[in-house]
PDB file of N, CA and C in Angstrom:
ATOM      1  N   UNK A   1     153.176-213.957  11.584  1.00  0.00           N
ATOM      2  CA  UNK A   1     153.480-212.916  12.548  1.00  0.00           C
ATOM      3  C   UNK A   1     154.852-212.325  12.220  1.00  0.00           C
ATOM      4  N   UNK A   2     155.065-210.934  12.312  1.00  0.00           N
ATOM      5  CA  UNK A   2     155.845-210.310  11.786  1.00  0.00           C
ATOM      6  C   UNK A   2     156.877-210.294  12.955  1.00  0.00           C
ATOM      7  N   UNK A   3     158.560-210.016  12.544  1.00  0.00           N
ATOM      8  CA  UNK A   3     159.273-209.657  14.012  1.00  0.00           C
ATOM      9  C   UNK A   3     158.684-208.202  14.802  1.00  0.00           C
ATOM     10  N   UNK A   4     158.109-207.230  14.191  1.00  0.00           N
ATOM     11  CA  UNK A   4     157.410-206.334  14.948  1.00  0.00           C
ATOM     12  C   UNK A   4     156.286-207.118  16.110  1.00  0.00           C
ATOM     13  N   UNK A   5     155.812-207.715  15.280  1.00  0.00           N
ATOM     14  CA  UNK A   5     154.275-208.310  16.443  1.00  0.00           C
ATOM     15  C   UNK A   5     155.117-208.933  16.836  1.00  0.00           C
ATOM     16  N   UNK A   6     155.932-209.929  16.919  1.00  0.00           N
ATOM     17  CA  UNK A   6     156.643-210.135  18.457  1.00  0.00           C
ATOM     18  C   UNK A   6     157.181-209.592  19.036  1.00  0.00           C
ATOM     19  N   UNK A   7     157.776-208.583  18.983  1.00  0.00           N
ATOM     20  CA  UNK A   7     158.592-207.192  19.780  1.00  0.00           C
ATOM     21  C   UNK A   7     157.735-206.742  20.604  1.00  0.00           C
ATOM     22  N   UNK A   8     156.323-206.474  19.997  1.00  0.00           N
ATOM     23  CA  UNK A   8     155.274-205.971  20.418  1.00  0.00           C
ATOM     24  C   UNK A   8     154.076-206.725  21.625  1.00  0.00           C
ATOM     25  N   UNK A   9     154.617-207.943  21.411  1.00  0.00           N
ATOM     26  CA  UNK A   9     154.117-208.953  22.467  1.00  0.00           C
ATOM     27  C   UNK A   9     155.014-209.319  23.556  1.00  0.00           C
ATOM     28  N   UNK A  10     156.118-209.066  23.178  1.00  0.00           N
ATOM     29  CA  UNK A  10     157.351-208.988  23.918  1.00  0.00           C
ATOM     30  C   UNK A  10     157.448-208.149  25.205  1.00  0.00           C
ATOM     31  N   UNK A  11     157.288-206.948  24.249  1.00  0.00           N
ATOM     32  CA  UNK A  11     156.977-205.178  25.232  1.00  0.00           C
ATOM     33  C   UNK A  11     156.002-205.395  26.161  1.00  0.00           C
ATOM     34  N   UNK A  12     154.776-205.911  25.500  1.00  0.00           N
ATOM     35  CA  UNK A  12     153.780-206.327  26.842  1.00  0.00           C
ATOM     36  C   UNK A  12     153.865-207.114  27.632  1.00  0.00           C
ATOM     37  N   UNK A  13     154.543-208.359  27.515  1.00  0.00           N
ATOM     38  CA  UNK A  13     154.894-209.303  28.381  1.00  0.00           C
ATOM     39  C   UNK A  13     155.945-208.478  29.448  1.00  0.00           C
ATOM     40  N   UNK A  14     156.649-207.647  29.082  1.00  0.00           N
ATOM     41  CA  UNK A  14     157.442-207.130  30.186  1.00  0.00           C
ATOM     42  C   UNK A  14     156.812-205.798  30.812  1.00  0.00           C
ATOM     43  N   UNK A  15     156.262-205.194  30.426  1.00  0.00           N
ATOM     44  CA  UNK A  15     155.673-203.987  31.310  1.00  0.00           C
ATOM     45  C   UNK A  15     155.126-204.041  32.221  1.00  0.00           C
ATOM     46  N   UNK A  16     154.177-204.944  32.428  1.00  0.00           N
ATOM     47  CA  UNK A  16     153.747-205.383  33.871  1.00  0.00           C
ATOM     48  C   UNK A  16     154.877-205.879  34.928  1.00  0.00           C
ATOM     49  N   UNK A  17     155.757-205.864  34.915  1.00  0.00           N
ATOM     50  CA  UNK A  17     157.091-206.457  35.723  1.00  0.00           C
ATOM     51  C   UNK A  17     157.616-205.084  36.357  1.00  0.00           C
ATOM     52  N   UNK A  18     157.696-204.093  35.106  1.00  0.00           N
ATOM     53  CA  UNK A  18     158.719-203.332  35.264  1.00  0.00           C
ATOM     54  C   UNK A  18     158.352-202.209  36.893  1.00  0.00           C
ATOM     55  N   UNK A  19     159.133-202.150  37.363  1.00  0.00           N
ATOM     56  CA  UNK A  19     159.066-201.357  38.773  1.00  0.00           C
ATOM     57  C   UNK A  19     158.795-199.508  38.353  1.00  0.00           C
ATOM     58  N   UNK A  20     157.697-199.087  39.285  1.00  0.00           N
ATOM     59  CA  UNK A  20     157.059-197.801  39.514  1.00  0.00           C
ATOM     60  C   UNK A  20     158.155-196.755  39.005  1.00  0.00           C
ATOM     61  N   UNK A  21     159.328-197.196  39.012  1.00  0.00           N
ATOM     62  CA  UNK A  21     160.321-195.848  38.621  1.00  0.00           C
ATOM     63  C   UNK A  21     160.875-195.988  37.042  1.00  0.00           C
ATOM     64  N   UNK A  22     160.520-197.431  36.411  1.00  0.00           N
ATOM     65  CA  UNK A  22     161.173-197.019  34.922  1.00  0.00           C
ATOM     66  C   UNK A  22     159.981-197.194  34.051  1.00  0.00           C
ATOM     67  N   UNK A  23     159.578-196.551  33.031  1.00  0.00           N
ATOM     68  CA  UNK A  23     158.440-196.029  32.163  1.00  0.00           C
ATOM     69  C   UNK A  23     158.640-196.889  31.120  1.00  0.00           C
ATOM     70  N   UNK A  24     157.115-197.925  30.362  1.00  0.00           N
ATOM     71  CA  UNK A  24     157.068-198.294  29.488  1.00  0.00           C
ATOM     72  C   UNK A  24     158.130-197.523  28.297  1.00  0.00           C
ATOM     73  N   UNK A  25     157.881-196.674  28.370  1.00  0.00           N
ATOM     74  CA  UNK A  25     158.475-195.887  26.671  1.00  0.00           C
ATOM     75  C   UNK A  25     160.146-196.187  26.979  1.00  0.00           C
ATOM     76  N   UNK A  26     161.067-196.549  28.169  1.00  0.00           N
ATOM     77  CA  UNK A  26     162.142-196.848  28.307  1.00  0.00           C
ATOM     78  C   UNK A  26     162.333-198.536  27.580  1.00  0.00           C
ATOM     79  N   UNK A  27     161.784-199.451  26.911  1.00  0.00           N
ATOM     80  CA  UNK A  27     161.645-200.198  26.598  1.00  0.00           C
ATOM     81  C   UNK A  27     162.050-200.253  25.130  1.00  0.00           C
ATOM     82  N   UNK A  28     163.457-200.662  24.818  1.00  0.00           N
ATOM     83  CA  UNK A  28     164.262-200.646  23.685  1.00  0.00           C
ATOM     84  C   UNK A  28     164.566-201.877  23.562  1.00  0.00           C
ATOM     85  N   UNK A  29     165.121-202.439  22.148  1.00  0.00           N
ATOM     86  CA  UNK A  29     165.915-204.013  21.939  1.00  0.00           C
ATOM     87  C   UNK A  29     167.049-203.293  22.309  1.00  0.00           C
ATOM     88  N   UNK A  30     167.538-202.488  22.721  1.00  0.00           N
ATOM     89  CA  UNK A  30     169.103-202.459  23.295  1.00  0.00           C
ATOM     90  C   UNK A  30     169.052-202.366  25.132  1.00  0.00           C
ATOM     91  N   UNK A  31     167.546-202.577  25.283  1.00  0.00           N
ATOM     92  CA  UNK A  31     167.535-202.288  26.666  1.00  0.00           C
ATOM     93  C   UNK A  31     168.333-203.451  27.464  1.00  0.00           C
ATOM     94  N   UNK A  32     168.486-203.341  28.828  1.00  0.00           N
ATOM     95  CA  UNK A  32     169.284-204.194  29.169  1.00  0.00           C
ATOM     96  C   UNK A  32     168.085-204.807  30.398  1.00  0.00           C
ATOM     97  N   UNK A  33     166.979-206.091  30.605  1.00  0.00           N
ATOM     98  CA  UNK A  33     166.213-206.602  31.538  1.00  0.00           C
ATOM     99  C   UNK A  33     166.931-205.923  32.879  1.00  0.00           C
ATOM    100  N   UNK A  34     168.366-206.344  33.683  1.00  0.00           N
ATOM    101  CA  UNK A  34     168.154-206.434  34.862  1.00  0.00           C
ATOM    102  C   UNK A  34     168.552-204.998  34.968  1.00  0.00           C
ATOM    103  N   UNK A  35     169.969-204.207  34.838  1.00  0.00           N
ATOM    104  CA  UNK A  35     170.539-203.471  34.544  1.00  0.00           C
ATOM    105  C   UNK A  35     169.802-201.994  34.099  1.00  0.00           C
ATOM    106  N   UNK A  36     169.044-202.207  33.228  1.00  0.00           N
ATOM    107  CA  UNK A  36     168.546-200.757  32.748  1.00  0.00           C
ATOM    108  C   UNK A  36     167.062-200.086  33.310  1.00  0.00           C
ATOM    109  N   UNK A  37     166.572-202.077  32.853  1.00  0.00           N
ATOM    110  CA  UNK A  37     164.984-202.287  33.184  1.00  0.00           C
ATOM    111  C   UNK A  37     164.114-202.588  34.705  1.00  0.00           C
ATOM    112  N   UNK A  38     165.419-202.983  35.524  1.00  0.00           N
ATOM    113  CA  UNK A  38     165.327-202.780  36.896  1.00  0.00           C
ATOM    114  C   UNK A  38     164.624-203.983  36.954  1.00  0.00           C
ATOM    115  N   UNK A  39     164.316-205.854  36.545  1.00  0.00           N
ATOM    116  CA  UNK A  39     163.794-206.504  36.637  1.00  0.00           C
ATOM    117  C   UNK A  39     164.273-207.074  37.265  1.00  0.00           C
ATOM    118  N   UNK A  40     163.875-207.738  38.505  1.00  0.00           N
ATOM    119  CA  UNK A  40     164.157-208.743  39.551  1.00  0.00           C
ATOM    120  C   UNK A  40     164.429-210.239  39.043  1.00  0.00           C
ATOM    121  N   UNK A  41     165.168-210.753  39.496  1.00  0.00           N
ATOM    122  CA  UNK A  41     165.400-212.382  38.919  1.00  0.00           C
ATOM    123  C   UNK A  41     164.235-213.165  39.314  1.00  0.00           C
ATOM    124  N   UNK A  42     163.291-212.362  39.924  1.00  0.00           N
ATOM    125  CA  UNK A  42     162.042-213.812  40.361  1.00  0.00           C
ATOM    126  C   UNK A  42     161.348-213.285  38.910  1.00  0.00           C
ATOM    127  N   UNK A  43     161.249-212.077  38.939  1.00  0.00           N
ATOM    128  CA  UNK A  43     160.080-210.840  37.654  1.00  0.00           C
ATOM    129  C   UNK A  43     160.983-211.885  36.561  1.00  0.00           C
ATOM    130  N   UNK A  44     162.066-212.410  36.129  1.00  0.00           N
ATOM    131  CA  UNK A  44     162.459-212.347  34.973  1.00  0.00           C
ATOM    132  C   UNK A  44     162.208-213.700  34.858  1.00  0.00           C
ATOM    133  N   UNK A  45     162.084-214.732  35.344  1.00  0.00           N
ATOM    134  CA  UNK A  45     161.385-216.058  35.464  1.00  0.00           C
ATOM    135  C   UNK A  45     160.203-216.053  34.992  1.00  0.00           C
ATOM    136  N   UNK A  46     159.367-214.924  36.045  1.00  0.00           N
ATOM    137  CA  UNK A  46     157.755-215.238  35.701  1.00  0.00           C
ATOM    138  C   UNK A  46     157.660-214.178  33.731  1.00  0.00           C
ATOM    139  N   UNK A  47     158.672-213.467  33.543  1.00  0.00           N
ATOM    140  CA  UNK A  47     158.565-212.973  31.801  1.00  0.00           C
ATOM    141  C   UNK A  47     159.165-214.261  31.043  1.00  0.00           C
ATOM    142  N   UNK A  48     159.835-215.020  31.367  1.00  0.00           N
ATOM    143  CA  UNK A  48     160.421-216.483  31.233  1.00  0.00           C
ATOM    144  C   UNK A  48     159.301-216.812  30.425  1.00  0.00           C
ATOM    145  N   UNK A  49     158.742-217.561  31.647  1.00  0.00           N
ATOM    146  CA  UNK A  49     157.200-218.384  31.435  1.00  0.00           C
ATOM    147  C   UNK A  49     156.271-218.071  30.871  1.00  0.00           C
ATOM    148  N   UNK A  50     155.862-216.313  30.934  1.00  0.00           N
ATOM    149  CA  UNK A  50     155.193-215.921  29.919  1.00  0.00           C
ATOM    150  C   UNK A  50     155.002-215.877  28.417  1.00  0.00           C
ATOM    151  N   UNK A  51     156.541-215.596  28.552  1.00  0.00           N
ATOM    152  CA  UNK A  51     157.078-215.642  26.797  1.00  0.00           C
ATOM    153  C   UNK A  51     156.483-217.105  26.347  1.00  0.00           C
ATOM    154  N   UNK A  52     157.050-218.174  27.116  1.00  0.00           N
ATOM    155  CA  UNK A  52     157.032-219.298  26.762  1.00  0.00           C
ATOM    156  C   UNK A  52     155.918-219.332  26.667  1.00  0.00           C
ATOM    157  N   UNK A  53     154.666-219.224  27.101  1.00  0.00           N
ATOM    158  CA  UNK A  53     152.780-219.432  27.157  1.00  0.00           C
ATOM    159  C   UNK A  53     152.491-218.761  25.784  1.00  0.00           C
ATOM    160  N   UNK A  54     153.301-217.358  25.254  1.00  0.00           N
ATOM    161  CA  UNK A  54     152.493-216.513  24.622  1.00  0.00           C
ATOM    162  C   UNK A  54     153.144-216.804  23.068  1.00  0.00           C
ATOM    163  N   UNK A  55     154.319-217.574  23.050  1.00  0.00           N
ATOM    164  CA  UNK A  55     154.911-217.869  21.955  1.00  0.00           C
ATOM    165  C   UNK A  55     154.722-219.234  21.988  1.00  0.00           C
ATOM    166  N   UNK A  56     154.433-220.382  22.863  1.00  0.00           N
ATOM    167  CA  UNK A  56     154.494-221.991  22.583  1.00  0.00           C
ATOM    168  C   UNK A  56     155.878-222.140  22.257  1.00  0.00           C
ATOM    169  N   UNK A  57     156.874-221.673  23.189  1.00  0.00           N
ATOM    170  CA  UNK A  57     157.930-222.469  23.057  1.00  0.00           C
ATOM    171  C   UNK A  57     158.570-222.584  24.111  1.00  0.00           C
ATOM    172  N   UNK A  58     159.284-223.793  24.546  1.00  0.00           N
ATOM    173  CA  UNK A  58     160.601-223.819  25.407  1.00  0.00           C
ATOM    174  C   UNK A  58     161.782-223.069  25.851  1.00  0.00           C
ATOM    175  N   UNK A  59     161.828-222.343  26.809  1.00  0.00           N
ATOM    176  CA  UNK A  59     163.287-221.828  27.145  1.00  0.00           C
ATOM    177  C   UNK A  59     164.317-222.384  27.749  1.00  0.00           C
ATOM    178  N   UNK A  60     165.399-223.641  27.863  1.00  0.00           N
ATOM    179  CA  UNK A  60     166.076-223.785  28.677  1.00  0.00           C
ATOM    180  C   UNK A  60     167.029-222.669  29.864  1.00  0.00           C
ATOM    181  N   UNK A  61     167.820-223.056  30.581  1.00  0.00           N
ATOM    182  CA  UNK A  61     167.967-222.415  31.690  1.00  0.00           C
ATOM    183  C   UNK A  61     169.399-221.253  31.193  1.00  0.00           C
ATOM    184  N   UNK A  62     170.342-222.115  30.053  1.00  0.00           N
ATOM    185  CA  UNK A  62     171.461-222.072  29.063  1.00  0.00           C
ATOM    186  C   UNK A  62     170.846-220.539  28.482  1.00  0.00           C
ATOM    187  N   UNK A  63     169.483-220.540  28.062  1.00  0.00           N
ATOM    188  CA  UNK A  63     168.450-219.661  27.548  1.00  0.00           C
ATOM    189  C   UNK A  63     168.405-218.216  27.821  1.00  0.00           C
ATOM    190  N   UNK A  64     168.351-218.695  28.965  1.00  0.00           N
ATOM    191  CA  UNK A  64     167.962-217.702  29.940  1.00  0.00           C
ATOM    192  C   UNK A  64     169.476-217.028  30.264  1.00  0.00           C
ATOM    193  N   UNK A  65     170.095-217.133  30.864  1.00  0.00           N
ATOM    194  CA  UNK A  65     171.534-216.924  31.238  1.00  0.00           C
ATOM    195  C   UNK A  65     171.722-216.001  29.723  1.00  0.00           C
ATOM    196  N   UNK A  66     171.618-216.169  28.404  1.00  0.00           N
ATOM    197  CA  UNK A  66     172.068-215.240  27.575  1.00  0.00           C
ATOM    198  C   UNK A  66     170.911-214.184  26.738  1.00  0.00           C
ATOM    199  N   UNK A  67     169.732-214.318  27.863  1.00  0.00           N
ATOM    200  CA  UNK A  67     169.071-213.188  27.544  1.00  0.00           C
ATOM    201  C   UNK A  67     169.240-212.286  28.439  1.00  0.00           C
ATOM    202  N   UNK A  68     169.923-211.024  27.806  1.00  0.00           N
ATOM    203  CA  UNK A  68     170.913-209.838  28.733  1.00  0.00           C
ATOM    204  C   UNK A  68     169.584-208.467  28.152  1.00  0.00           C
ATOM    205  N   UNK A  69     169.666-208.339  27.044  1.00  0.00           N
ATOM    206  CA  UNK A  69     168.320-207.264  26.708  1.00  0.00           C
ATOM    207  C   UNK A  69     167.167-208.000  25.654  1.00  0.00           C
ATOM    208  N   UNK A  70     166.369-206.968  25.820  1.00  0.00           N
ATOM    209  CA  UNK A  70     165.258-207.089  25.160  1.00  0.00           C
ATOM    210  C   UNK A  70     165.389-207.727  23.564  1.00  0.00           C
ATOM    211  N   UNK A  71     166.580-207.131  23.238  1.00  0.00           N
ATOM    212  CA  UNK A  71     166.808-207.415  21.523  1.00  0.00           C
ATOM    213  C   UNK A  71     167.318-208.900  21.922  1.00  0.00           C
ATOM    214  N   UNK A  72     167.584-209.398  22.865  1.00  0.00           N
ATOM    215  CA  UNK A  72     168.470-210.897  22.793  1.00  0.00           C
ATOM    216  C   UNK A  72     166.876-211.910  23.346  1.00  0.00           C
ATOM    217  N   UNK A  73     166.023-211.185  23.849  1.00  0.00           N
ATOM    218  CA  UNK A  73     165.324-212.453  24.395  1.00  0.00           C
ATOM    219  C   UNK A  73     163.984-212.341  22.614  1.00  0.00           C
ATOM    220  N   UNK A  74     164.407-211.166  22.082  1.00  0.00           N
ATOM    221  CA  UNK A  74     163.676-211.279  20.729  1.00  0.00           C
ATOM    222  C   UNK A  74     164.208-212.313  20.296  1.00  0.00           C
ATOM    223  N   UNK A  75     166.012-212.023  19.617  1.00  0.00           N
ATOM    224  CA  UNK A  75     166.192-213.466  19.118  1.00  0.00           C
ATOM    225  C   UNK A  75     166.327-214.686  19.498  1.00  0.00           C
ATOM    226  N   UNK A  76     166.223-215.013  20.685  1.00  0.00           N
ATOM    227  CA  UNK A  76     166.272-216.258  21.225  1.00  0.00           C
ATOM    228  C   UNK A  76     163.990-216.581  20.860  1.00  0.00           C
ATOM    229  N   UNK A  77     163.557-215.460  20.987  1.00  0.00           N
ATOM    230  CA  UNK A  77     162.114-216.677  20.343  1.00  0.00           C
ATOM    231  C   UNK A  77     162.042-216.859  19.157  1.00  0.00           C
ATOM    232  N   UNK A  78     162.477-215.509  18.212  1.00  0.00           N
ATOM    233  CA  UNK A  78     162.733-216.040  16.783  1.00  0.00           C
ATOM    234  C   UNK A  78     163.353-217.156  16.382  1.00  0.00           C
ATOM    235  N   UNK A  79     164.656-217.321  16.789  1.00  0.00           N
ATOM    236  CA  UNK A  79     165.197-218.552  16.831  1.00  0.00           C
ATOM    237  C   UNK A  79     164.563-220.066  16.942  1.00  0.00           C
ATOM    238  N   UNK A  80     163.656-219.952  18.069  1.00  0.00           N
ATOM    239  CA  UNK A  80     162.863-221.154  18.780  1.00  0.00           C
ATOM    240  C   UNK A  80     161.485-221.678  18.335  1.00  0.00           C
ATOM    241  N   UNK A  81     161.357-220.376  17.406  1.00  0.00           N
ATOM    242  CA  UNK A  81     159.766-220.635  16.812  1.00  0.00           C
ATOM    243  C   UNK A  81     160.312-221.337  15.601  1.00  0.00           C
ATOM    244  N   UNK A  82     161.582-221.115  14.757  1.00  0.00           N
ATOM    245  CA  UNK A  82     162.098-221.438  13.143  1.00  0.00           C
ATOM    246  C   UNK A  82     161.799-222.984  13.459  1.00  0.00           C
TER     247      UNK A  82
END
């Protein structure tokens, strides 16, 4: 799997979260989850858990706390899958 197909599994794991006023196509690795993307801290738990189901890996909580955008919760699974 290429870093595109995870970007791309990534993007889908978060679009269903995202609230009625910000548009899939706003969805950048420089985006920012809470800040840009308007994701709620419960919404960013349940993309948490998803990631974790759709990649087979662990996120600690340390994890989480330094995924700020989209491009950081990329490298934190790249990272976790190596």
């Amino acid at each position: 799997m290429t870093q595109n197909d995870r970007y791309q599994k990534l993007r889908a794991i978060i679009e269903p979260y995202l609230p009625d006023d910000v548009s899939a196509d706003s969805i950048t690795l420089e985006s920012h989850l809470i800040n840009e993307l308007n994701i709620n801290s419960a919404n960013l738990v349940d993309i948490v858990l998803d990631v974790e189901d759709e990649f087979d890996i662990t996120l600690e909580n340390e994890d989480m706390d330094d995924m700020q955008t989209v491009g950081d919760a990329l490298n934190m699974i790249e990272s976790k899958i190596k």
